[in-house]
N, C-alpha and C. Protein backbone atom coordinates (compact mmCIF):
# COMPACT_ATOMS: atom_id res chain seq x y z
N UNK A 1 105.14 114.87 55.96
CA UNK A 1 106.10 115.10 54.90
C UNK A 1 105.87 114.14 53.75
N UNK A 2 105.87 114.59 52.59
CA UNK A 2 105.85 113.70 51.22
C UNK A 2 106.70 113.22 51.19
N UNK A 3 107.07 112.55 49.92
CA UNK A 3 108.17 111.67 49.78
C UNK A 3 109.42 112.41 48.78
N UNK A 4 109.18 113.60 48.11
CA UNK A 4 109.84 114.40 47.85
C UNK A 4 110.55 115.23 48.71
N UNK A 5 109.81 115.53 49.69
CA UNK A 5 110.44 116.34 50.67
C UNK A 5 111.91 115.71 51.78
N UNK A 6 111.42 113.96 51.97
CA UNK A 6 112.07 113.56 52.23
C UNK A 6 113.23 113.17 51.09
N UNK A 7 113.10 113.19 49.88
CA UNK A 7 114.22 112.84 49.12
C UNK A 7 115.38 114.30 49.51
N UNK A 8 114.85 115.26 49.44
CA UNK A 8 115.54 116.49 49.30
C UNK A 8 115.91 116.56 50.50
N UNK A 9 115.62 116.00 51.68
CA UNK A 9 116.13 116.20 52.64
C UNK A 9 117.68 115.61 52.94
N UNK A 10 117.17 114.62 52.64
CA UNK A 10 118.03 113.21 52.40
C UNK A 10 119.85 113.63 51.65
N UNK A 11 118.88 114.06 50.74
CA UNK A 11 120.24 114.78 49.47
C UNK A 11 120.79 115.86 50.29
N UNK A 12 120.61 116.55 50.90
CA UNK A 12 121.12 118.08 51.56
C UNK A 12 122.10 117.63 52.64
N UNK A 13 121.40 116.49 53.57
CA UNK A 13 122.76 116.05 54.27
C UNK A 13 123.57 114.95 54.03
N UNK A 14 122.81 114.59 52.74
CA UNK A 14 124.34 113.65 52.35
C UNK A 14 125.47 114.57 52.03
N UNK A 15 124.93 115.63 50.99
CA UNK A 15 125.81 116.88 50.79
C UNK A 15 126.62 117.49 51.23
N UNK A 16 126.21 117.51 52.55
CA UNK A 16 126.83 118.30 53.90
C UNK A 16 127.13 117.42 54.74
N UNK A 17 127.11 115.90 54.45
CA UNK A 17 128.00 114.77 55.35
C UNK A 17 129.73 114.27 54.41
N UNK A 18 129.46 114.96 53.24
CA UNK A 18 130.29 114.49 52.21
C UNK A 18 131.54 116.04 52.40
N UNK A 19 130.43 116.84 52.31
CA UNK A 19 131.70 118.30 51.66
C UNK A 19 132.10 119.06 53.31
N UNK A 20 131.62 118.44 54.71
CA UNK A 20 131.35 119.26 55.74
C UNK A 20 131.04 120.62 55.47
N UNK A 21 131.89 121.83 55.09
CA UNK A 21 130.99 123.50 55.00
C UNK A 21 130.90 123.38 53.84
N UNK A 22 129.67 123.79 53.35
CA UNK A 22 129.90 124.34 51.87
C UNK A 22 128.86 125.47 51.06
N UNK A 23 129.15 126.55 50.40
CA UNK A 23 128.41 127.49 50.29
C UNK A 23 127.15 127.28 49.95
N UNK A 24 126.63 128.01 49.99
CA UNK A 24 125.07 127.80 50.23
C UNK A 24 124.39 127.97 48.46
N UNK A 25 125.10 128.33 47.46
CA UNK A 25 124.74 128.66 46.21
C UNK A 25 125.22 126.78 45.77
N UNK A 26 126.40 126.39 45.69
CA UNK A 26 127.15 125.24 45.55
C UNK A 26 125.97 123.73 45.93
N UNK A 27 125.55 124.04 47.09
CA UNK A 27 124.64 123.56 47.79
C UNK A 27 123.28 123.16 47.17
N UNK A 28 122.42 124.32 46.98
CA UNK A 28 121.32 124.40 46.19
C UNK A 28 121.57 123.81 45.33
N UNK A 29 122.71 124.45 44.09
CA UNK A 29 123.08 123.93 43.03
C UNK A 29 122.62 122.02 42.63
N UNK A 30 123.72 121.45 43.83
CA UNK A 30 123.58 120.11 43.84
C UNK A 30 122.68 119.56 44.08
N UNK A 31 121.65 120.07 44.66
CA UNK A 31 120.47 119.39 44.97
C UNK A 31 119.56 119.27 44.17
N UNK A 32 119.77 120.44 43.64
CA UNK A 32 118.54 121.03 42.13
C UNK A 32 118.69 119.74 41.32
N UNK A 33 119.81 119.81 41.44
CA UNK A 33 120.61 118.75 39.69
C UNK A 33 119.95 117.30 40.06
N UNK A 34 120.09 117.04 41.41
CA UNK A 34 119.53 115.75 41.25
C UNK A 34 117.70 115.66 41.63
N UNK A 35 117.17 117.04 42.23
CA UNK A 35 115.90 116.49 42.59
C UNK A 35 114.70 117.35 41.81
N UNK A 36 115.22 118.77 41.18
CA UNK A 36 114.75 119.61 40.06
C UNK A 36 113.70 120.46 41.01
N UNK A 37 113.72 121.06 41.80
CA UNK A 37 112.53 122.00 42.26
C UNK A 37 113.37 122.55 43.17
N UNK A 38 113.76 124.14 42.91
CA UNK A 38 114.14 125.23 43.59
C UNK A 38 113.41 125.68 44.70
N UNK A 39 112.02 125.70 44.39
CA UNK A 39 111.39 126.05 45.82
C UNK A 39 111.32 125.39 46.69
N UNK A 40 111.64 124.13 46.65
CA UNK A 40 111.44 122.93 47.71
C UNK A 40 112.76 122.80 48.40
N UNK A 41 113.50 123.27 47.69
CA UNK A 41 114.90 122.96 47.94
C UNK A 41 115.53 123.78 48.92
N UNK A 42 115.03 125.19 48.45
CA UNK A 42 115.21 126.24 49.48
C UNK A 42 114.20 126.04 50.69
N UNK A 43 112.77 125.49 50.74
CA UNK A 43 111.93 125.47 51.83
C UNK A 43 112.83 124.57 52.70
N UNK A 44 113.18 123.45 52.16
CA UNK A 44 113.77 122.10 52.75
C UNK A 44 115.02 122.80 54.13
N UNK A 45 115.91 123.39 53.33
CA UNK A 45 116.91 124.18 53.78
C UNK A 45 116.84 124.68 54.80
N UNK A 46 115.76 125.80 54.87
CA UNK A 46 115.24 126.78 55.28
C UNK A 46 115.23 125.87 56.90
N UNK A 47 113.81 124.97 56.82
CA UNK A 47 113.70 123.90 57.91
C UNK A 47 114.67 123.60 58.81
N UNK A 48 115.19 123.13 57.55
CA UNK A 48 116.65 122.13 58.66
C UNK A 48 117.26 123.37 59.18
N UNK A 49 117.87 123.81 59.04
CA UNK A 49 118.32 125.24 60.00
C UNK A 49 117.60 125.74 60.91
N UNK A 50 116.36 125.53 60.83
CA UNK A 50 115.47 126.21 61.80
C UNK A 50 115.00 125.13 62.90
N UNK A 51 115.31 123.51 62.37
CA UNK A 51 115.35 122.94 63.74
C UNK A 51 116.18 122.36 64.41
N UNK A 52 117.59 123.14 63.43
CA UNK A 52 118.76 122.68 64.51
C UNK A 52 120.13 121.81 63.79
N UNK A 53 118.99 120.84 62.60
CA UNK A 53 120.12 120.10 62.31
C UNK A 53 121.31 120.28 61.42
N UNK A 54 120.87 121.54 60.41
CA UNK A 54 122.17 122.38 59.67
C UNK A 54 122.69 123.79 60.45
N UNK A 55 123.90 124.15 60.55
CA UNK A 55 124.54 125.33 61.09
C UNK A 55 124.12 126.29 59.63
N UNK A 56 123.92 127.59 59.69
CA UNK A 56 123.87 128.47 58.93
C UNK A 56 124.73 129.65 59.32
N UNK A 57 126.14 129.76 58.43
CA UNK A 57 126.86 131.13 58.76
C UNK A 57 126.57 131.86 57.86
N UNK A 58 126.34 133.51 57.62
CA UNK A 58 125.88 134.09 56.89
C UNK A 58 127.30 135.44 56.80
N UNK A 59 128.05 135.09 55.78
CA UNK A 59 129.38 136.40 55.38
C UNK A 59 128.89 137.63 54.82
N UNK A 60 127.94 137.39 54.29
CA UNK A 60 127.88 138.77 52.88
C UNK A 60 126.12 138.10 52.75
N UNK A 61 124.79 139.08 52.37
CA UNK A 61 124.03 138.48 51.84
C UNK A 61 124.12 137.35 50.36
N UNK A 62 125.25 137.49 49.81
CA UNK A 62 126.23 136.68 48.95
C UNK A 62 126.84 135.02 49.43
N UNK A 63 126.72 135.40 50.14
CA UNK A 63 128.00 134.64 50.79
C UNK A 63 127.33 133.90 52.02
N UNK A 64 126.46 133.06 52.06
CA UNK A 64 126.47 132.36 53.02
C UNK A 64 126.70 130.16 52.93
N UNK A 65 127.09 129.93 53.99
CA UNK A 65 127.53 129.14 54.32
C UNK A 65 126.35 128.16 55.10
N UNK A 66 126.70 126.83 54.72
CA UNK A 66 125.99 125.46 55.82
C UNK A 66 126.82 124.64 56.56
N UNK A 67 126.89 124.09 57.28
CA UNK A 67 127.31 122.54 57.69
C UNK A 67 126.42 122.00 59.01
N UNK A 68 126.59 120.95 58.91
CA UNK A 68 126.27 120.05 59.97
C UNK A 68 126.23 120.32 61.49
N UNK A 69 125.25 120.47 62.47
CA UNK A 69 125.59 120.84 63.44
C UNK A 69 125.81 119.67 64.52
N UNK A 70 125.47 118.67 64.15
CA UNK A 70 126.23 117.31 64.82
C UNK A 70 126.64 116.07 63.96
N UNK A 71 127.27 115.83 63.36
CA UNK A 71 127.47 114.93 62.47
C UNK A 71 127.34 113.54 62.95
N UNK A 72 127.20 112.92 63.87
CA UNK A 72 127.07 111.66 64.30
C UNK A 72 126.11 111.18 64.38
N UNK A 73 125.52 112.50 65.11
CA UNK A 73 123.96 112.01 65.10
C UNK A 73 122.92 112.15 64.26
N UNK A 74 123.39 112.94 62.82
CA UNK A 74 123.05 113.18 61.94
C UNK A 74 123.10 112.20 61.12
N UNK A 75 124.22 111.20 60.98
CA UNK A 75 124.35 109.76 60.42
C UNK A 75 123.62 108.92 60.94
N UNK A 76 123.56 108.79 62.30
CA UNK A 76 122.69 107.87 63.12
C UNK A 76 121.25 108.07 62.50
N UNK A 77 120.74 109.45 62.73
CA UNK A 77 119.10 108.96 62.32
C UNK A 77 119.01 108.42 60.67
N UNK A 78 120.09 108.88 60.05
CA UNK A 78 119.85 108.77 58.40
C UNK A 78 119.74 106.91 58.60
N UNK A 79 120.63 106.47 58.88
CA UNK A 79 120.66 104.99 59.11
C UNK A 79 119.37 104.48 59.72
């Protein structure tokens, strides 16, 4: 992993250690603003859901949702 990848990582669950659920447009949004690359942002995403450490609920192809799928230990490794 680069060091971008880890910034964006970094930012996504501070995001989601700060707001616990929060939509998935809202989300992107904030991350963009501070790290500027959409595709990375969504790859980043993408990841973490796929190995566990973000929950992904999906309402509407519109409408989907993140949070944390263990928060403790999600603080623990950030530390």
């Amino acid at each position: 992993m680069d060091t971008d990848s880890n910034i964006i990582r970094t930012e996504i669950l501070r995001i989601l250690n700060e707001s616990g659920k929060i939509r998935g447009t809202d989300l992107t949004n904030r991350v963009i603003k501070k790290v500027g690359n959409e595709k990375m942002v969504y790859r980043e995403i993408s990841s973490l859901v796929e190995s566990g450490e973000i929950g992904k609920k999906m309402y509407s192809k519109s409408h989907i949702e993140y949070e944390l799928n263990n928060i403790s230990e999600s603080i623990n490794n950030q530390l």
